[in-house]
N, C-alpha and C. Protein backbone atom coordinates (compact mmCIF):
# COMPACT_ATOMS: atom_id res chain seq x y z
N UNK A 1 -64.63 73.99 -101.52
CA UNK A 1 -63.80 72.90 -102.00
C UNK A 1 -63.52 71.89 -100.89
N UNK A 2 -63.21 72.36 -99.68
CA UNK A 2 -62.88 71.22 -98.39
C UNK A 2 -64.05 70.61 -98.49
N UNK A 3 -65.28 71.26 -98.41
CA UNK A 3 -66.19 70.70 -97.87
C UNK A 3 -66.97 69.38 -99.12
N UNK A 4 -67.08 69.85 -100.34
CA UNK A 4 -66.43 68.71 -101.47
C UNK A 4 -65.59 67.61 -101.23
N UNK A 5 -64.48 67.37 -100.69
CA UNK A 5 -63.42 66.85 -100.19
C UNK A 5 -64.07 65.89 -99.33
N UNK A 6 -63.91 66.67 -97.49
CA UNK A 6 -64.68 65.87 -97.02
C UNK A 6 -65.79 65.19 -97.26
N UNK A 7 -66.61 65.42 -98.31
CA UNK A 7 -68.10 64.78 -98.22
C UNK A 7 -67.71 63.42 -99.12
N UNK A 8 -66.52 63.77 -99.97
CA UNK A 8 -66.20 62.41 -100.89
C UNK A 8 -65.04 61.68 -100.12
N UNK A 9 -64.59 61.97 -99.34
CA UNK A 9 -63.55 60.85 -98.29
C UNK A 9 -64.12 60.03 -97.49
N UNK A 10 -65.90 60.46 -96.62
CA UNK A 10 -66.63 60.23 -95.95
C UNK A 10 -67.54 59.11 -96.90
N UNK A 11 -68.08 59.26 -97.96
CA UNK A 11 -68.63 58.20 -98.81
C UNK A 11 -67.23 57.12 -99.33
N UNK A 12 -66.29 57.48 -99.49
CA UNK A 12 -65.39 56.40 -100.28
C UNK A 12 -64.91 55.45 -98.95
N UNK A 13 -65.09 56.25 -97.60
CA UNK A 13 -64.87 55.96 -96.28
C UNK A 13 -65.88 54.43 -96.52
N UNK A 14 -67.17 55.03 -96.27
CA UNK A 14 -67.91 53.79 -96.30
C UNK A 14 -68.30 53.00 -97.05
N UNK A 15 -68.01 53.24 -98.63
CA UNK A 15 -67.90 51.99 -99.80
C UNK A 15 -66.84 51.01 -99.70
N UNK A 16 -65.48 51.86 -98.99
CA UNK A 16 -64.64 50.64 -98.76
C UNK A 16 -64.64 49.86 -97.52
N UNK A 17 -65.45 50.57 -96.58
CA UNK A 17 -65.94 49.55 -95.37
C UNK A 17 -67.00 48.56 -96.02
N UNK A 18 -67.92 48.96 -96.53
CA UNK A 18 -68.65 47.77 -97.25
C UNK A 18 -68.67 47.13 -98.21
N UNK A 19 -67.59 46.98 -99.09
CA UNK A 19 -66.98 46.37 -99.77
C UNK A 19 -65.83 45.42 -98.80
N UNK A 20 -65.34 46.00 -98.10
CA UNK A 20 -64.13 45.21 -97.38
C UNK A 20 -65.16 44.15 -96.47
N UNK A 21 -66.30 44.48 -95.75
CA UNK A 21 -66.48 43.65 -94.84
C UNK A 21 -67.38 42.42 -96.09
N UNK A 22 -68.02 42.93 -97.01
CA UNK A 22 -68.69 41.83 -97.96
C UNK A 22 -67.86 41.17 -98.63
N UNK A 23 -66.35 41.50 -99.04
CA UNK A 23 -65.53 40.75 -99.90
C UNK A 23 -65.16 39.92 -98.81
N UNK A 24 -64.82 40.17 -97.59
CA UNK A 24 -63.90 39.18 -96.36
C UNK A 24 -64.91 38.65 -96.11
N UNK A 25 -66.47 38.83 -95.68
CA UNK A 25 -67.27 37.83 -95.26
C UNK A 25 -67.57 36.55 -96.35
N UNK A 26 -68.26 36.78 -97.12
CA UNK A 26 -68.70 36.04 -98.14
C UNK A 26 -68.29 36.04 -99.59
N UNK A 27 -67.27 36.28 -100.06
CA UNK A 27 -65.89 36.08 -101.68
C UNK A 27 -64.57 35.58 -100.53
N UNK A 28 -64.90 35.00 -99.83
CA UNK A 28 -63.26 34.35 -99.90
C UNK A 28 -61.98 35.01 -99.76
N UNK A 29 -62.11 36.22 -99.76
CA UNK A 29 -60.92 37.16 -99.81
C UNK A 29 -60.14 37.19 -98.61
N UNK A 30 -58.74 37.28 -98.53
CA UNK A 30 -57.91 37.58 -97.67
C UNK A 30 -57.53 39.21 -97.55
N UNK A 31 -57.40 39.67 -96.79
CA UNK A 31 -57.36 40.97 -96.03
C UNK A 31 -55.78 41.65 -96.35
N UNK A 32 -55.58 42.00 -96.68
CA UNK A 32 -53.81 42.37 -96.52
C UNK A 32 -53.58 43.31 -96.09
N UNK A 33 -54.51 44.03 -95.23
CA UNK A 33 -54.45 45.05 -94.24
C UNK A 33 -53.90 44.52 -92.76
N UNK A 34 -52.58 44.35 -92.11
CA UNK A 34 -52.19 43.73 -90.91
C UNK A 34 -53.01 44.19 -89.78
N UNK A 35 -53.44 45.79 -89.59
CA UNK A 35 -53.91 46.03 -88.40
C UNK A 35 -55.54 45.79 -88.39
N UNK A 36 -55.90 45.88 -90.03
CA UNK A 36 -57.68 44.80 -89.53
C UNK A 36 -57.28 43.80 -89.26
N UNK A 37 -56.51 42.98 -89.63
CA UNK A 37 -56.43 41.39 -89.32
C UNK A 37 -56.28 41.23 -88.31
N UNK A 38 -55.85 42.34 -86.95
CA UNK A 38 -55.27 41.95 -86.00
C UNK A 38 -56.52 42.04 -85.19
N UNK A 39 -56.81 43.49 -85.61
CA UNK A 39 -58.10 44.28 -84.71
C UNK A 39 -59.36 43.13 -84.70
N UNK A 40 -59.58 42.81 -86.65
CA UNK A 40 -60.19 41.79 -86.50
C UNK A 40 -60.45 40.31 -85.46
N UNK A 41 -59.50 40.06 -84.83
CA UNK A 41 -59.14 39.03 -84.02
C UNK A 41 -59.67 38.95 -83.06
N UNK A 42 -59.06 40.33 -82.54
CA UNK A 42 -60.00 40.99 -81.11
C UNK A 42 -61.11 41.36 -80.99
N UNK A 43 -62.21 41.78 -81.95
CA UNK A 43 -63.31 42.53 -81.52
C UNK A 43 -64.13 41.67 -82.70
N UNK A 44 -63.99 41.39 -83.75
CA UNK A 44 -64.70 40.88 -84.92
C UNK A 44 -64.58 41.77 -86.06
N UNK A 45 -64.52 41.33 -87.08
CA UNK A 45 -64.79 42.28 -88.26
C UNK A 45 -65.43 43.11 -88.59
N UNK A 46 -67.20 43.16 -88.33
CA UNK A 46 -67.94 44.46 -88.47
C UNK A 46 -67.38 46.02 -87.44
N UNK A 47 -66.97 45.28 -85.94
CA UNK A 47 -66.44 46.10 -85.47
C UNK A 47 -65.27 46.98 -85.49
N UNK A 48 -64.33 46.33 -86.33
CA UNK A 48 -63.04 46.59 -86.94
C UNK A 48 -62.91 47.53 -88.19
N UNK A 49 -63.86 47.03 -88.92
CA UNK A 49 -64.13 48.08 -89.57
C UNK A 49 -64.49 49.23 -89.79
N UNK A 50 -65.39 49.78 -88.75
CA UNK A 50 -65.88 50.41 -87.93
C UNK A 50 -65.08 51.43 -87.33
N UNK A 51 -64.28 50.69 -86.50
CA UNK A 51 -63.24 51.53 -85.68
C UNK A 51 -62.29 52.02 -86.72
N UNK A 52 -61.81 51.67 -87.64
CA UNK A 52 -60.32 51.44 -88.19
C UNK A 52 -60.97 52.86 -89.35
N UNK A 53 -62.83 52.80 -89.96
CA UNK A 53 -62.77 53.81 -90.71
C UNK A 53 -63.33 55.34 -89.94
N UNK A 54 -63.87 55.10 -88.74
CA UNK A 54 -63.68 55.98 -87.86
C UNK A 54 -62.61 56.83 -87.31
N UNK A 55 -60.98 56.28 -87.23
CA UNK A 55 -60.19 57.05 -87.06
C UNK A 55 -59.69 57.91 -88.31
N UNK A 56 -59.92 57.28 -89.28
CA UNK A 56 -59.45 57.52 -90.77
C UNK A 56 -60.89 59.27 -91.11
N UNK A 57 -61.69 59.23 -90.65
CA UNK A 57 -62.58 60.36 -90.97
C UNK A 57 -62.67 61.27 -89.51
N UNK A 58 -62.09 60.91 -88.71
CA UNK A 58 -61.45 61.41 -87.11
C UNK A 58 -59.90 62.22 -88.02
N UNK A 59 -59.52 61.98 -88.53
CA UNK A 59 -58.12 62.74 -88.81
C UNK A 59 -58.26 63.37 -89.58
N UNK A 60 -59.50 63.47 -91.24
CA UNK A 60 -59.92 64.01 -92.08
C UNK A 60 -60.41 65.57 -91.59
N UNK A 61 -61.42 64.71 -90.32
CA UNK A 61 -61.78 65.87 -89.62
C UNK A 61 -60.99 67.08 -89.06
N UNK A 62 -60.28 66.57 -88.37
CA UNK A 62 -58.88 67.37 -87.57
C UNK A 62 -58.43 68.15 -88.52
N UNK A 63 -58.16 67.41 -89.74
CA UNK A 63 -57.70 68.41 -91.09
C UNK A 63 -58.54 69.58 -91.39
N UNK A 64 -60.01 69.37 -91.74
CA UNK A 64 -60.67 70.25 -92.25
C UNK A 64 -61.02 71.05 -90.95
N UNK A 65 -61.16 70.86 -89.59
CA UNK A 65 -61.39 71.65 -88.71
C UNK A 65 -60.27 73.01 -88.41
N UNK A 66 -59.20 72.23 -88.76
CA UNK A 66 -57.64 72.97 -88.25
C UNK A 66 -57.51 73.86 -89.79
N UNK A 67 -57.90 73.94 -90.54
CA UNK A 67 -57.75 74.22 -91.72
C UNK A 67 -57.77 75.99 -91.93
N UNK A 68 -58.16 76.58 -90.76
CA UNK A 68 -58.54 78.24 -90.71
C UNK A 68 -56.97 78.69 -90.20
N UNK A 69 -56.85 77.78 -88.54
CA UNK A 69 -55.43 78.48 -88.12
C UNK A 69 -54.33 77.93 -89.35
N UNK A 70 -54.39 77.46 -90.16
CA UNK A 70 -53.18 76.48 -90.68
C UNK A 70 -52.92 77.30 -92.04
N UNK A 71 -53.71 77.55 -92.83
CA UNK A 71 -54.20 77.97 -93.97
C UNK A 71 -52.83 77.32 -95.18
N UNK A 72 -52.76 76.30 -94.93
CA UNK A 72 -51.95 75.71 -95.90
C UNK A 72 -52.06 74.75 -97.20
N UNK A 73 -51.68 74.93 -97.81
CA UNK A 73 -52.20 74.15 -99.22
C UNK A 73 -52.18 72.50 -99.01
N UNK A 74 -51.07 72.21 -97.74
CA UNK A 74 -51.34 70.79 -97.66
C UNK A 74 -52.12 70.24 -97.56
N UNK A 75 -53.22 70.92 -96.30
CA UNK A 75 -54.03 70.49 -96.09
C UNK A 75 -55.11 70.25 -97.14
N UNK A 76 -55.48 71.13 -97.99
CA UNK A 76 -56.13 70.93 -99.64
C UNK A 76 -55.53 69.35 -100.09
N UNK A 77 -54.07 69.37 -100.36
CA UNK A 77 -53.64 68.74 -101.25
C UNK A 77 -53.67 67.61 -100.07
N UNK A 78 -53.62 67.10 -98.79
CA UNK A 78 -53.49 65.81 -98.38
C UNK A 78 -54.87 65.37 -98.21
N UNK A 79 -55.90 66.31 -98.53
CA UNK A 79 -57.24 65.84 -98.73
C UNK A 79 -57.65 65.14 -100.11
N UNK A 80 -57.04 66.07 -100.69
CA UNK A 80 -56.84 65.30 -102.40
C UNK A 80 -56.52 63.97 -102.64
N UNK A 81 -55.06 64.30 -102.04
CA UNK A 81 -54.27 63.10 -101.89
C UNK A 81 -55.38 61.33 -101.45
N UNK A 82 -56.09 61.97 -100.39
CA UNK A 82 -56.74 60.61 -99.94
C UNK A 82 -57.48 60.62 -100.32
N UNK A 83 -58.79 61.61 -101.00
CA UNK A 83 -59.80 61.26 -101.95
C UNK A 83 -59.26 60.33 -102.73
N UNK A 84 -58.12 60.51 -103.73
CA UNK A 84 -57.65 60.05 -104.75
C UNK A 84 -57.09 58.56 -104.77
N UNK A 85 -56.52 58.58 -103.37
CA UNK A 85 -56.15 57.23 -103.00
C UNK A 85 -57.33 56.45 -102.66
N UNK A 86 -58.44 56.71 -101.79
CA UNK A 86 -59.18 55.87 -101.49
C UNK A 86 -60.00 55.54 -102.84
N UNK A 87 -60.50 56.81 -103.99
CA UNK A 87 -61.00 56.01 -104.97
C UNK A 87 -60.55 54.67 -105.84
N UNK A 88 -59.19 54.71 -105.66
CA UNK A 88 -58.34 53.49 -106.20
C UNK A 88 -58.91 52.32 -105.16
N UNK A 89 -58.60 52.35 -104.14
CA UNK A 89 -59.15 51.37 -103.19
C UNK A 89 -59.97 50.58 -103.52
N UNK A 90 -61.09 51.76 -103.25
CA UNK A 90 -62.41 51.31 -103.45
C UNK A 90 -62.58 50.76 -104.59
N UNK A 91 -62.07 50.99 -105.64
CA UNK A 91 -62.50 50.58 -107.29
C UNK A 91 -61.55 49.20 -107.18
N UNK A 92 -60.62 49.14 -106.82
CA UNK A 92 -59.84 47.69 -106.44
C UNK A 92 -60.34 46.55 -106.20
N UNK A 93 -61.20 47.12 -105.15
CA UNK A 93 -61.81 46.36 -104.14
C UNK A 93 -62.93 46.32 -104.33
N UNK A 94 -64.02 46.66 -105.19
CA UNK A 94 -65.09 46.33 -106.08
C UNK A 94 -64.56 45.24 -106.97
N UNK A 95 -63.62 45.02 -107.86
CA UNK A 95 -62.89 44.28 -108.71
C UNK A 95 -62.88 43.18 -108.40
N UNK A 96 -61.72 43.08 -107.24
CA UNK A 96 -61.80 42.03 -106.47
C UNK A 96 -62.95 41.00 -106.02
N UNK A 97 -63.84 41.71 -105.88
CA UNK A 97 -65.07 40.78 -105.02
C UNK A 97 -66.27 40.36 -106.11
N UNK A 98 -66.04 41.43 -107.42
CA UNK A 98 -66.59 40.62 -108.20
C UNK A 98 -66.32 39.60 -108.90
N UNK A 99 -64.43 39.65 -109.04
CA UNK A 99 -64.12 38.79 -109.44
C UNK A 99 -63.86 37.15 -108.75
N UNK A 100 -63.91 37.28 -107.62
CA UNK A 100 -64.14 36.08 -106.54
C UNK A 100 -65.53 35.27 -106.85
């Protein structure tokens, strides 16, 4: 089941990096994420994206690695939790850019 988990946080990881960087490059879209906008500033957008979904599957990881000493249901359920959230995202944010 983790490993289910991770493999769908890791793909929704990168549909909403490529959706986010194609809706902000070319649909016109504004960002309402403060710390891409910022990161964006500094390094550029492909790179921001990059970094920003790298830490986000860097902590996924930590979860499913730590997951033997821990043996806690949170960890199940805060994997859930962000599958579930990022599919909203992502489906948002498909919406969005088609509708632009």
């Amino acid at each position: 089941m983790y490993a289910i988990l991770i493999i769908l946080f890791a793909l929704l990881q990168v549909a909403d990096g490529i959706v986010t960087y194609f809706g902000l490059s070319f649909s016109g879209l504004e960002e309402a994420n403060p710390v891409l906008n910022f990161s964006a500033e500094l390094v550029g957008l492909g790179y921001s994206i990059v970094l920003i979904k790298a830490a986000g599957l860097a902590f996924i990881a930590f979860l499913f690695s730590d997951r033997h000493k821990v043996r806690s249901r949170w960890i199940k359920a805060t994997l859930t939790s962000s599958v579930a959230f990022y599919s909203w995202v992502v489906t948002n944010n498909v919406m969005l850019v088609i509708e632009a």
